[in-house]
Protein backbone atom coordinates (compact mmCIF):
# COMPACT_ATOMS: atom_id res chain seq x y z
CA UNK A 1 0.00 0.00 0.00
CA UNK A 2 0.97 3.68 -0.89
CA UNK A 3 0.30 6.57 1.11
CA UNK A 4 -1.15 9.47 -0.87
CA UNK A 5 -0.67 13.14 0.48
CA UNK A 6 -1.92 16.47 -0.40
CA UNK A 7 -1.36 19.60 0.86
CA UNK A 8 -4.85 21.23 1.64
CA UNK A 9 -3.73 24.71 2.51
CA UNK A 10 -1.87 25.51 -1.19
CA UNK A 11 -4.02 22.79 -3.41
CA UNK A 12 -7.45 22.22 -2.35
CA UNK A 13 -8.81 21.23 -5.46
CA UNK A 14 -6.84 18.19 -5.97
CA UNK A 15 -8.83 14.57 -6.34
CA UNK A 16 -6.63 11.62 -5.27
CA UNK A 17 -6.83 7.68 -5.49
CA UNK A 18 -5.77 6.23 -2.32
CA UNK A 19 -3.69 2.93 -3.48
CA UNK A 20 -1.06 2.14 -5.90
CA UNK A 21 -0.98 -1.06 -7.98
CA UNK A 22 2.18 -1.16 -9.53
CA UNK A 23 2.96 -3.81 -12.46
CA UNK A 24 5.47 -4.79 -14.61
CA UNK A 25 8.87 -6.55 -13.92
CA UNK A 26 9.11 -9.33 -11.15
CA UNK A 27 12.45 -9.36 -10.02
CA UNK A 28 11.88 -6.35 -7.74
CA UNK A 29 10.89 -2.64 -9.50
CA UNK A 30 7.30 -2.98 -8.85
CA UNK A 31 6.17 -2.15 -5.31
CA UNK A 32 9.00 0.17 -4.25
CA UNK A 33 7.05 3.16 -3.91
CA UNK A 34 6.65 4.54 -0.46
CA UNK A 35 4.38 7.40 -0.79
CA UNK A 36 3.61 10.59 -2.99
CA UNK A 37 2.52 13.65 -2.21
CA UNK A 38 0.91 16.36 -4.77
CA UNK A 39 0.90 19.85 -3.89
CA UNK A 40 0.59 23.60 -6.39
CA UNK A 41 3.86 25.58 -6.03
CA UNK A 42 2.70 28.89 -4.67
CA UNK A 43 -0.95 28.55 -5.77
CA UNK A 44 0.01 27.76 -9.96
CA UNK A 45 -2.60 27.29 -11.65
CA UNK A 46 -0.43 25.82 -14.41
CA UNK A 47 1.88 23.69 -12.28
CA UNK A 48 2.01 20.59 -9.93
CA UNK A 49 4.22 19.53 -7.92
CA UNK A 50 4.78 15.85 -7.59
CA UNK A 51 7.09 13.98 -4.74
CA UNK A 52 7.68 10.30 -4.73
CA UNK A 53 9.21 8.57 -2.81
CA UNK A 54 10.92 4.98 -3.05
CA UNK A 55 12.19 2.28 -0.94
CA UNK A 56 15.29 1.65 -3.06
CA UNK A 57 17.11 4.20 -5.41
CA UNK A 58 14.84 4.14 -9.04
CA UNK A 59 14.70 6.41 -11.77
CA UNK A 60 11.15 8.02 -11.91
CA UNK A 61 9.26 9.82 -14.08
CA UNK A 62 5.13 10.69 -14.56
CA UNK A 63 3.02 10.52 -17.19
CA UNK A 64 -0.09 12.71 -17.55
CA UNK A 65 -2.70 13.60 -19.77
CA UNK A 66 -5.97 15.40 -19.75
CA UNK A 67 -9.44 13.62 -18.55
CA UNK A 68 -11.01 14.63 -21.86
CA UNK A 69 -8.46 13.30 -24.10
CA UNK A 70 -6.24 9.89 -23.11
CA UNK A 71 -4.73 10.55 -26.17
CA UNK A 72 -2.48 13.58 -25.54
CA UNK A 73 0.03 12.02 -22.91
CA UNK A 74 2.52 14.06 -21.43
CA UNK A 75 6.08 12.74 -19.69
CA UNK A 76 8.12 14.11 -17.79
CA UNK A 77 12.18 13.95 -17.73
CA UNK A 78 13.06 11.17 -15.94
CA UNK A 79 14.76 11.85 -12.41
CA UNK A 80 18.58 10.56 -11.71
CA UNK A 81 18.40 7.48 -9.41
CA UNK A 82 17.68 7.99 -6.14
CA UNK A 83 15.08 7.69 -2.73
CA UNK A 84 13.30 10.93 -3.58
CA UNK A 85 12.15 12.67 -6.58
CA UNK A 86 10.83 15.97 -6.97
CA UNK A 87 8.81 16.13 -10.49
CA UNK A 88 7.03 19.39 -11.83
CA UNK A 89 4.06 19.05 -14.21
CA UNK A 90 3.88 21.66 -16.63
CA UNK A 91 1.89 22.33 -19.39
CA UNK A 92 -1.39 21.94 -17.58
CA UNK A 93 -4.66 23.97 -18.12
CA UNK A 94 -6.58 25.59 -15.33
CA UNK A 95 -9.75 24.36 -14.03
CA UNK A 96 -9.25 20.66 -15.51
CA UNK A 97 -9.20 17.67 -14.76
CA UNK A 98 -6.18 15.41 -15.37
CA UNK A 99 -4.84 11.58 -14.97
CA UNK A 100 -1.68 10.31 -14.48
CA UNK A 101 0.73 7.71 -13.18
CA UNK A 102 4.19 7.32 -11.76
CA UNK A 103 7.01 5.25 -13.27
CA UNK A 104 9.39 3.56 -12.00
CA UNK A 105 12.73 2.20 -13.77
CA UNK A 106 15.80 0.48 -12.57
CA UNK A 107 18.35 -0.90 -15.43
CA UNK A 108 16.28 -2.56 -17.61
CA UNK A 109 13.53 -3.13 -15.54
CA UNK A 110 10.49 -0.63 -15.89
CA UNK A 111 6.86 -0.51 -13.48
CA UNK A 112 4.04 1.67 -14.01
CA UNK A 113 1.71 3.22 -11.30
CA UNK A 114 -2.11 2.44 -11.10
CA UNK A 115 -3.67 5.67 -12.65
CA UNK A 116 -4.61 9.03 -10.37
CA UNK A 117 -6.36 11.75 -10.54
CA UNK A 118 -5.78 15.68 -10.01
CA UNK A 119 -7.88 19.02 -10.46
CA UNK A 120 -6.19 22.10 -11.20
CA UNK A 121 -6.72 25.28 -9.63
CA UNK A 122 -7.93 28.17 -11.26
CA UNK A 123 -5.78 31.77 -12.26
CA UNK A 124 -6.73 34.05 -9.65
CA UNK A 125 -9.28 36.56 -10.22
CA UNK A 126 -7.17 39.42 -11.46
CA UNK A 127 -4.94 37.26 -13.91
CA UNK A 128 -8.08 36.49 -15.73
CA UNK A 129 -8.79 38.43 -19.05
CA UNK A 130 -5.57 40.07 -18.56
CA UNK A 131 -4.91 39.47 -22.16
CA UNK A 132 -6.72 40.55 -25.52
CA UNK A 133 -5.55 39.56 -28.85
CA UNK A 134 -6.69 41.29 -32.24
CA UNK A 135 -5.62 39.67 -35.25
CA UNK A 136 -8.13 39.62 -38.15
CA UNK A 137 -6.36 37.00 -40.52
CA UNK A 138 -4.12 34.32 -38.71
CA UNK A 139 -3.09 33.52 -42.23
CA UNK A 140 -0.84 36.32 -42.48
CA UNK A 141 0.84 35.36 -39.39
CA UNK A 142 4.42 33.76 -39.94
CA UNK A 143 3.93 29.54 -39.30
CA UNK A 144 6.97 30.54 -36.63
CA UNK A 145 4.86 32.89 -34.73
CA UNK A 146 1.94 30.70 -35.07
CA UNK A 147 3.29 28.04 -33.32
CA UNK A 148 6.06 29.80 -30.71
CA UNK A 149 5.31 32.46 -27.83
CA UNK A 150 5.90 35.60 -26.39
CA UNK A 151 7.49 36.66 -23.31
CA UNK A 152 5.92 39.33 -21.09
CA UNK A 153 6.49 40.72 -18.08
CA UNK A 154 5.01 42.35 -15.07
CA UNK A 155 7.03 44.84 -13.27
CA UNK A 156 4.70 45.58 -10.34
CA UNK A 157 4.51 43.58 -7.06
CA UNK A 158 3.70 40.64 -7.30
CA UNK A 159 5.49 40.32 -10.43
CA UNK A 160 4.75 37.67 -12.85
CA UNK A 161 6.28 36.35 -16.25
CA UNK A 162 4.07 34.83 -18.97
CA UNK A 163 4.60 32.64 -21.94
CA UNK A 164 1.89 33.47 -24.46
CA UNK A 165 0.61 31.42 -27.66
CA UNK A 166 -0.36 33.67 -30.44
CA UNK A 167 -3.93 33.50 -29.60
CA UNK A 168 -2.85 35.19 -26.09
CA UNK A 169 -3.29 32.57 -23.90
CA UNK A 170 -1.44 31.97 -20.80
CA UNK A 171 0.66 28.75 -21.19
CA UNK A 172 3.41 29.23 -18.68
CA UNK A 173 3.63 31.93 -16.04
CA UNK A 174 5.67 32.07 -13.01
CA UNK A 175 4.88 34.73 -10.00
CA UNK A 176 7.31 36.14 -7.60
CA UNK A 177 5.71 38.16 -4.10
CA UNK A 178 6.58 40.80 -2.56
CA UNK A 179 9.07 42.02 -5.84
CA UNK A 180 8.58 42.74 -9.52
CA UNK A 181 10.28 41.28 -12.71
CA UNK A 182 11.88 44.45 -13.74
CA UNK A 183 13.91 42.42 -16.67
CA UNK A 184 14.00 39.65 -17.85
CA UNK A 185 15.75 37.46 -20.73
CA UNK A 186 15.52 33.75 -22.18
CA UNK A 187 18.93 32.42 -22.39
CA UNK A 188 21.03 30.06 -24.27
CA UNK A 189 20.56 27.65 -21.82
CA UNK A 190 16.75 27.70 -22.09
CA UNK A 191 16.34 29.39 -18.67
CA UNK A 192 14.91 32.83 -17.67
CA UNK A 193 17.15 35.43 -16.09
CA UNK A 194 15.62 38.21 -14.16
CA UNK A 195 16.42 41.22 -12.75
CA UNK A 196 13.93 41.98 -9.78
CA UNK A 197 12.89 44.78 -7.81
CA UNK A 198 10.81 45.82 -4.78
CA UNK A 199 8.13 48.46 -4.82
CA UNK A 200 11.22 50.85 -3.43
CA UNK A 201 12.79 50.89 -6.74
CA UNK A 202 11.45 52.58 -9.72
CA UNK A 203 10.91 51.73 -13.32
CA UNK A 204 13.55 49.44 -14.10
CA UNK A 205 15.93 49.14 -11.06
CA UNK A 206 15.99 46.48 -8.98
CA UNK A 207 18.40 44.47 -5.83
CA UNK A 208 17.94 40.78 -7.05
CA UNK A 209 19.13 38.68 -9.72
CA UNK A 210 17.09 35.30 -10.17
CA UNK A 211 17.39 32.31 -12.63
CA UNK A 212 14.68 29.78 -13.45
CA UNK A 213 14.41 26.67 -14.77
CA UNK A 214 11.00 25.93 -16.94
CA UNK A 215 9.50 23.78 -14.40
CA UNK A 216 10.13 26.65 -11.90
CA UNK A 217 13.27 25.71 -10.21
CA UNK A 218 15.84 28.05 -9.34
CA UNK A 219 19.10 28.39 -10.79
CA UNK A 220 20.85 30.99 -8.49
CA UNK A 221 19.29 34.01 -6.76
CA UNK A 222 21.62 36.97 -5.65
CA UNK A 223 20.10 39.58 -3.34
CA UNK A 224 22.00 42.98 -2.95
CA UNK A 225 24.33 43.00 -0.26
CA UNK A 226 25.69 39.88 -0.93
CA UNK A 227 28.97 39.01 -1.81
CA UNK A 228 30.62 41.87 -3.88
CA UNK A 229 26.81 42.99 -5.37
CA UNK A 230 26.80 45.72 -3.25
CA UNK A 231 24.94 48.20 -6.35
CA UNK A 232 21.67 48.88 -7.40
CA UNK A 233 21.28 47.37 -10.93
CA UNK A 234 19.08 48.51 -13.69
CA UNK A 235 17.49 47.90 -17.24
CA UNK A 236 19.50 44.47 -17.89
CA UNK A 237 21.07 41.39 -17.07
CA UNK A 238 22.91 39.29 -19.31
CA UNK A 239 24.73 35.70 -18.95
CA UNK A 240 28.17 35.85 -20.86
CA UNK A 241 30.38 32.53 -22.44
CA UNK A 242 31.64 31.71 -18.77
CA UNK A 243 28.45 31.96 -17.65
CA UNK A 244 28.86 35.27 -15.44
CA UNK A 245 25.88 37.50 -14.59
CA UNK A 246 26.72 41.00 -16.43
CA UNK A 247 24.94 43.68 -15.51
CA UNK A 248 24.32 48.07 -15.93
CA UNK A 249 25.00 49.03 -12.47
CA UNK A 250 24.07 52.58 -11.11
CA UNK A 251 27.65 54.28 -10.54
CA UNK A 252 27.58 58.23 -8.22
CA UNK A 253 30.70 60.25 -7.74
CA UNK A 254 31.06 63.30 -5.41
CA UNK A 255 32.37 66.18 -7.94
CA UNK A 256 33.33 69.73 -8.17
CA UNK A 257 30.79 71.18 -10.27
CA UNK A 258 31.61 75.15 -9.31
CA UNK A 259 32.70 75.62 -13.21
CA UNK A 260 29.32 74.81 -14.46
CA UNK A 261 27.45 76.82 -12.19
CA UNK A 262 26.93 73.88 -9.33
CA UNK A 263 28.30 73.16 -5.94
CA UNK A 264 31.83 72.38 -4.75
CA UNK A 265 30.84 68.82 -3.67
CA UNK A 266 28.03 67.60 -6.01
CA UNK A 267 26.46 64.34 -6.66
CA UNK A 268 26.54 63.01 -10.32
CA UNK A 269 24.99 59.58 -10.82
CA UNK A 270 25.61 57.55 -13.83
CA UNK A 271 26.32 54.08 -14.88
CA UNK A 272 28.38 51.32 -15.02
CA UNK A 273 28.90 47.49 -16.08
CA UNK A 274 29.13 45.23 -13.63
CA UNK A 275 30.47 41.31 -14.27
CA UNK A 276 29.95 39.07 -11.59
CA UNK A 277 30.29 34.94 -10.82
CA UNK A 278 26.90 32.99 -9.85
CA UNK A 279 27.97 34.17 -6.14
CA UNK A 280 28.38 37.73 -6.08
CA UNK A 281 31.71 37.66 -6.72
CA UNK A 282 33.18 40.94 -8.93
CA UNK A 283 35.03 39.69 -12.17
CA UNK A 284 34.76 42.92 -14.11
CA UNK A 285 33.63 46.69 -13.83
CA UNK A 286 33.54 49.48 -16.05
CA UNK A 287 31.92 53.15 -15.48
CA UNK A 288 31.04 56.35 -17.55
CA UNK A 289 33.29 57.88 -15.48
CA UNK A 290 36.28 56.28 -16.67
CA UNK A 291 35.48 57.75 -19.58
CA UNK A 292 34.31 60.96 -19.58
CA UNK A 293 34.43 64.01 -17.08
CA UNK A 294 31.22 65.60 -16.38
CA UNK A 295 32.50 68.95 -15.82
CA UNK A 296 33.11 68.81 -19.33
CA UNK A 297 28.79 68.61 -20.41
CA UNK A 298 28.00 71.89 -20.09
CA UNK A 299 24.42 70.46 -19.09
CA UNK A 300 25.62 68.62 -15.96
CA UNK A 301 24.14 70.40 -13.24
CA UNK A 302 20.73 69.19 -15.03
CA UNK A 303 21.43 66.16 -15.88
CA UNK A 304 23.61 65.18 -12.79
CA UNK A 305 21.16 62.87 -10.61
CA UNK A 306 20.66 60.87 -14.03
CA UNK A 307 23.64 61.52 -16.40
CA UNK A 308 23.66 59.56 -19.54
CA UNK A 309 20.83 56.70 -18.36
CA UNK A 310 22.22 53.59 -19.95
CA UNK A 311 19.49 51.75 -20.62
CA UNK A 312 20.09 48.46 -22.75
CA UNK A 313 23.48 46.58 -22.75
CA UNK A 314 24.26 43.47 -25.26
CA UNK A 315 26.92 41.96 -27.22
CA UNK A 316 28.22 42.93 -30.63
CA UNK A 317 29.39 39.73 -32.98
CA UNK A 318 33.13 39.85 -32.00
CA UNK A 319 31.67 39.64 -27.90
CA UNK A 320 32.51 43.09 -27.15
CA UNK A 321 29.32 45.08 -25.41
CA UNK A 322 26.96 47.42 -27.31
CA UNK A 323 25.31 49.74 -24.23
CA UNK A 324 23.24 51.94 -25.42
CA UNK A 325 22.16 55.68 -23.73
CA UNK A 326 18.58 57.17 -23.59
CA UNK A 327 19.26 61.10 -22.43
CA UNK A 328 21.89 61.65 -25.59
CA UNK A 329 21.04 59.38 -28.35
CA UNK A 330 24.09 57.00 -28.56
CA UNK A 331 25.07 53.50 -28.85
CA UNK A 332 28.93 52.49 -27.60
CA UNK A 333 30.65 49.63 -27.79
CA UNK A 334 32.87 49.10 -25.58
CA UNK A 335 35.86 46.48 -25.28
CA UNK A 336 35.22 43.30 -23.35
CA UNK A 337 38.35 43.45 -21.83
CA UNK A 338 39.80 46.60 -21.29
CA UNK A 339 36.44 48.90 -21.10
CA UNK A 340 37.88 51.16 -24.21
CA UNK A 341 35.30 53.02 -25.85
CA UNK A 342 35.87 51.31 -29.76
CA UNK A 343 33.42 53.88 -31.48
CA UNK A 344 29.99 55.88 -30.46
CA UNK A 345 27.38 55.34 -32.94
CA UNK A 346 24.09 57.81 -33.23
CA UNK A 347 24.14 61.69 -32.43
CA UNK A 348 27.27 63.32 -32.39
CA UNK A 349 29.09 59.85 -32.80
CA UNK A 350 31.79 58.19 -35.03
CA UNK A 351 29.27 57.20 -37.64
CA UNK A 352 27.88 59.15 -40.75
CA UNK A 353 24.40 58.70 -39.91
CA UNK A 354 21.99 58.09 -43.02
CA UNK A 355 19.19 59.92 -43.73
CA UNK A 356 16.31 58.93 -41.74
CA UNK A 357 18.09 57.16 -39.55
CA UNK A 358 19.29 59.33 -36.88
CA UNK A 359 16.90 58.17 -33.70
CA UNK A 360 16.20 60.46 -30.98
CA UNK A 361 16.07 57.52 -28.22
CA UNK A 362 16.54 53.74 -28.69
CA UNK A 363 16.24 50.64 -26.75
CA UNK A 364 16.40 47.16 -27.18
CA UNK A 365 19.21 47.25 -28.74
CA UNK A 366 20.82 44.03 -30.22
CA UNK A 367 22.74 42.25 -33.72
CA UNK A 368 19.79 40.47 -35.23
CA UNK A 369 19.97 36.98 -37.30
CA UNK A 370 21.00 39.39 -40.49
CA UNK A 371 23.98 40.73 -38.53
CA UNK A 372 22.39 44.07 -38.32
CA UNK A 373 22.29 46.29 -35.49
CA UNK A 374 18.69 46.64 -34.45
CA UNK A 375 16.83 48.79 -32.47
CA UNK A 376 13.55 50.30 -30.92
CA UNK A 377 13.44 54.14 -31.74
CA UNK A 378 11.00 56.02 -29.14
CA UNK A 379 11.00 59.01 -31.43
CA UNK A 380 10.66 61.55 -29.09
CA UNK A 381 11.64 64.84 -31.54
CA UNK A 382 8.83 63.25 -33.94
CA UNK A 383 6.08 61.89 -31.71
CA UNK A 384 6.51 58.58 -34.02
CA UNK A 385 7.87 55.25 -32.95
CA UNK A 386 10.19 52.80 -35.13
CA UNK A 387 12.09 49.82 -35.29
CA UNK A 388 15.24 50.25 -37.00
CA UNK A 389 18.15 48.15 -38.57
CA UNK A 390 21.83 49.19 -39.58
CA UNK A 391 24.74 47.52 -41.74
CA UNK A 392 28.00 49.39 -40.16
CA UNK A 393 31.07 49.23 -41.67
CA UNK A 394 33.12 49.77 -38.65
CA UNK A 395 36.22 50.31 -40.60
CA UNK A 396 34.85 53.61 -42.38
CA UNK A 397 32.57 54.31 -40.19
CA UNK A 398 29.45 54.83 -42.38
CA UNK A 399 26.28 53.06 -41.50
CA UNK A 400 23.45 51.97 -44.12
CA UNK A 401 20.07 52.17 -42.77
CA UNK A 402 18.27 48.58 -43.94
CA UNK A 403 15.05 48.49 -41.97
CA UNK A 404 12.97 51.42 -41.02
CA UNK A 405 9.72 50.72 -39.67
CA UNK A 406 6.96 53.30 -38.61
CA UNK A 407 4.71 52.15 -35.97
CA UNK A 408 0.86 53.99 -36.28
CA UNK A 409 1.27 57.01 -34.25
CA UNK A 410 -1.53 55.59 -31.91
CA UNK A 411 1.33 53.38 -30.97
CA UNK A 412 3.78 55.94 -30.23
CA UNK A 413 5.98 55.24 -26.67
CA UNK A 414 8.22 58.00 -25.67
CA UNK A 415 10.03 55.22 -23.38
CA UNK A 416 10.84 51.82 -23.02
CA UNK A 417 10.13 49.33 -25.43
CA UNK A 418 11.22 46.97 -27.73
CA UNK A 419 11.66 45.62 -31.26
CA UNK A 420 12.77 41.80 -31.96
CA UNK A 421 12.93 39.88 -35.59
CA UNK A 422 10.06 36.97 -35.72
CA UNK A 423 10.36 36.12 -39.58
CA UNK A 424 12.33 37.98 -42.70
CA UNK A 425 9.73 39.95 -43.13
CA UNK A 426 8.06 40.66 -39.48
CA UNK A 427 9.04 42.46 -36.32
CA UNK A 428 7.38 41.60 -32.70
CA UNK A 429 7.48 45.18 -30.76
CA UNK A 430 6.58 46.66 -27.11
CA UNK A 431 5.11 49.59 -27.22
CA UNK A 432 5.36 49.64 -23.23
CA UNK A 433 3.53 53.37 -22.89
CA UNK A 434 0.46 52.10 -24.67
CA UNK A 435 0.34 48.80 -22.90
CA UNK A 436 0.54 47.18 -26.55
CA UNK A 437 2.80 44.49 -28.23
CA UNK A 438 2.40 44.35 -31.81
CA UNK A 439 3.59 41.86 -35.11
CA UNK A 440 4.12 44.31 -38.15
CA UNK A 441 6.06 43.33 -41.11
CA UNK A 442 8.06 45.86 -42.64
CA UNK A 443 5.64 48.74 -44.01
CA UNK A 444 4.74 49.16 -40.70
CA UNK A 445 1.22 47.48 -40.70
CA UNK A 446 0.16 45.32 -37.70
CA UNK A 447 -0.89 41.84 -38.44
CA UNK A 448 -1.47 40.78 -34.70
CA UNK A 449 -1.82 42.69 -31.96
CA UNK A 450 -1.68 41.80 -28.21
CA UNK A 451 -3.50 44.17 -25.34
CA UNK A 452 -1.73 43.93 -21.99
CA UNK A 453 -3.12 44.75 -18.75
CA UNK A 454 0.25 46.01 -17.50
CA UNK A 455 2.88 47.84 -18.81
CA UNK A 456 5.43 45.46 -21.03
CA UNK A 457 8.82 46.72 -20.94
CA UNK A 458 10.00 44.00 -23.54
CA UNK A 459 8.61 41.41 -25.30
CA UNK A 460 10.95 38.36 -26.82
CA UNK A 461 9.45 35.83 -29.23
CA UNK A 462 10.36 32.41 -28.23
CA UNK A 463 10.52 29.61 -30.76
CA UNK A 464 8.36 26.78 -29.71
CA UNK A 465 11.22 23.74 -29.87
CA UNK A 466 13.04 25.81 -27.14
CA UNK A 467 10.54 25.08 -24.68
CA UNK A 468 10.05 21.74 -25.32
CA UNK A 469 9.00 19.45 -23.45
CA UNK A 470 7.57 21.94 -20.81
CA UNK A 471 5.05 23.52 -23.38
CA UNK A 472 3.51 21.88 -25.83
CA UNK A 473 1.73 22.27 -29.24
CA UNK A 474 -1.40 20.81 -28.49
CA UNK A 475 -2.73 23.01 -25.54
């Protein structure tokens, strides 16, 4: 006999058998469960939690599939050897009702569970209807964007991350309480990095770093104050080839700003890059103020509690960083190694800027799949938003302006946002101020369109085989 468990205070909704008839091999896999208990991680209405445990050390896995269809069965990765086994369900549906069974392996031996039961709990009230999607002819859509997903973000406490299908649904979400998901990317490694901040920092600051696994584990989680991270951090955070956290770090000095009209000892705050191990540990930093003096902007005393205002940081082909500045227009890239300033590209920089495509603002910035540098242009001089895309040829220093994309001026955000490549021919962008994400292609006209109830600071497309097996096509 098996002991079921549940957890009634996180998953109340949960229907259980209450024995386990295990078949399969006779020389000793069947019959080696213990108990299992099924629980919600923090309420999900999208996730359950299943713990086995065994009397000898088995590999284990579950398969799952909804009531209404036997058909569409689910399995999970199966768990290294051992006494205990932690397995996440994803890919669920609220509000339905699901069977499933545990399985148990040991060399070439293999058992399977009698079949259970679960219900899962339903989104919360406010999460419902959260999205809208407007898209009057799916057959324009790219087959890509059809099948894959967008990632959204909430910044306000609780914040929450969402993985959307193109018909806006909610198929993955994770929340965090008591902080916000100020950033956030999907790496190489098919995990989420976050940058995360309480309601005590604005906009896009924040005092933790967290990394997540799709079933909602957690890779490493670095609170300020720890370690060497002794900064507040803001608008990104990045994993690099040694798989560092790097991060735009806010950076103050105490100056003599008399010749500009300011006081002997006055406070400029700027920005900086900060590298750092999975610990907290400082590998490399790099300020504004190592390369410029401030006393030399005439504008300083304005500008000083937010001089320059980095706001995007990436890498450029050759794995040097692009960071990119807000208040005067410019993108830098700056050597990995020694922080040298290689060229400034945008107002007043290195480049001879083509007509039409000198931006006022830009975030987002990035080197898309054509090996163009890509941005999102707030437009601020114009009142019109774009995405744009350069060919540079560092050596001359003349740039060739190969995508320029109005948004409708109803879509117009004089900050944040974001502008990412879906297809050849389509662009998935954030238009944060006007709670909006939108798929144009390259004349500017919107094939899909996604209403958020939140502001979205970015928005990545993710290609559905890189969340495989944890979301699936047929939901």
């Amino acid at each position: 006999m098996v002991r079921i468990i549940k957890n009634n205070s996180v998953f109340p909704l949960v229907a259980f058998a209450i024995s386990v008839l295990l078949y399969g091999c006779s020389d000793g896999c069947s019959n080696k469960i213990s108990d299992i208990h099924i629980s919600s991680p923090g309420g999900n209405a999208m996730k359950i939690e299943v713990d086995v445990n065994t009397t000898e050390n088995l590999d284990v896995s579950v398969q799952y599939w909804p009531k209404s269809n036997h058909k569409q069965i689910s399995s999970t990765l199966v768990t290294p050897a051992g006494k205990t086994h932690k397995v996440i369900l994803t890919n669920l549906k609220p509000l339905q009702e699901y069977g499933y069974r545990i399985v148990t392996s040991k060399e070439n031996c293999s058992s399977v569970s009698k079949e259970y039961s679960f219900t899962t709990l339903d989104y919360p009230m406010w999460l419902k209807d959260i999205f809208k999607v407007i898209c009057p002819d799916t057959t324009v859509l790219p087959q890509n964007f059809r099948q894959g997903y967008q990632m959204v973000f909430r910044r306000e406490t609780p914040g929450i991350l969402f993985f959307l299908n193109a018909g806006g649904n909610i198929v993955w979400y994770h929340q965090v309480n008591g902080t916000g998901f100020k950033d956030a990317h999907f790496t190489k490694d098919n995990t989420i990095l976050a940058l995360l901040g309480t309601e005590d920092y604005q906009t896009s600051y924040g005092n933790e770093i967290l990394e997540l696994t799709l079933t909602g584990d957690t890779v490493f989680h670095l609170k300020k104050g720890q370690a060497d991270f002794k900064q507040t951090i803001h608008h990104e955070v990045l994993l690099n080839d040694q798989n560092q956290v790097v991060t735009i770090c806010c950076e103050e000095r105490i100056l003599d700003l008399r010749a500009r009209g300011g006081k002997e000892a006055d406070t400029v705050k700027s920005d900086g890059i900060l590298v750092m191990d999975k610990t907290g540990k400082q590998i490399w930093k790099w300020t504004v103020f190592d390369t410029l003096n401030p006393v030399d902007d005439k504008n300083i005393v304005k500008d000083k509690s937010d001089w320059m205002h980095a706001n995007c940081l990436n890498y450029d082909t050759d794995g040097n960083y692009l960071l990119s500045f807000y208040n005067n227009g410019q993108i830098w890239k700056i050597d990995v190694k020694t922080g040298k300033v290689i060229w400034k590209f945008g107002k007043g920089g290195d480049f001879e800027m083509p007509a039409n495509g000198v931006f006022d603002n830009s975030h987002a910035v990035h080197i898309n799949a054509l090996n163009q540098l890509m941005l999102f242009d707030n437009g601020t001089s114009k009142l019109l938003s774009r995405t744009l895309a350069f060919r540079l040829d560092e050596k001359n220093k003349k740039a060739t302006l190969e995508l320029n994309i109005p948004l409708p001026t109803e879509l117009y955000s004089e900050r944040m946002g974001s502008a990412f490549m879906v297809s050849d021919s389509t662009v998935l962008n954030s238009c944060s101020k006007k709670n909006t994400v939108v798929l144009t292609n390259h004349q500017g006209r919107y094939l899909w369109l996604l209403r958020t109830g939140f502001m979205p600071y970015r928005a990545e497309f993710i290609p559905a085989e890189k969340l495989m097996p944890y979301i699936q096509a047929f939901r």
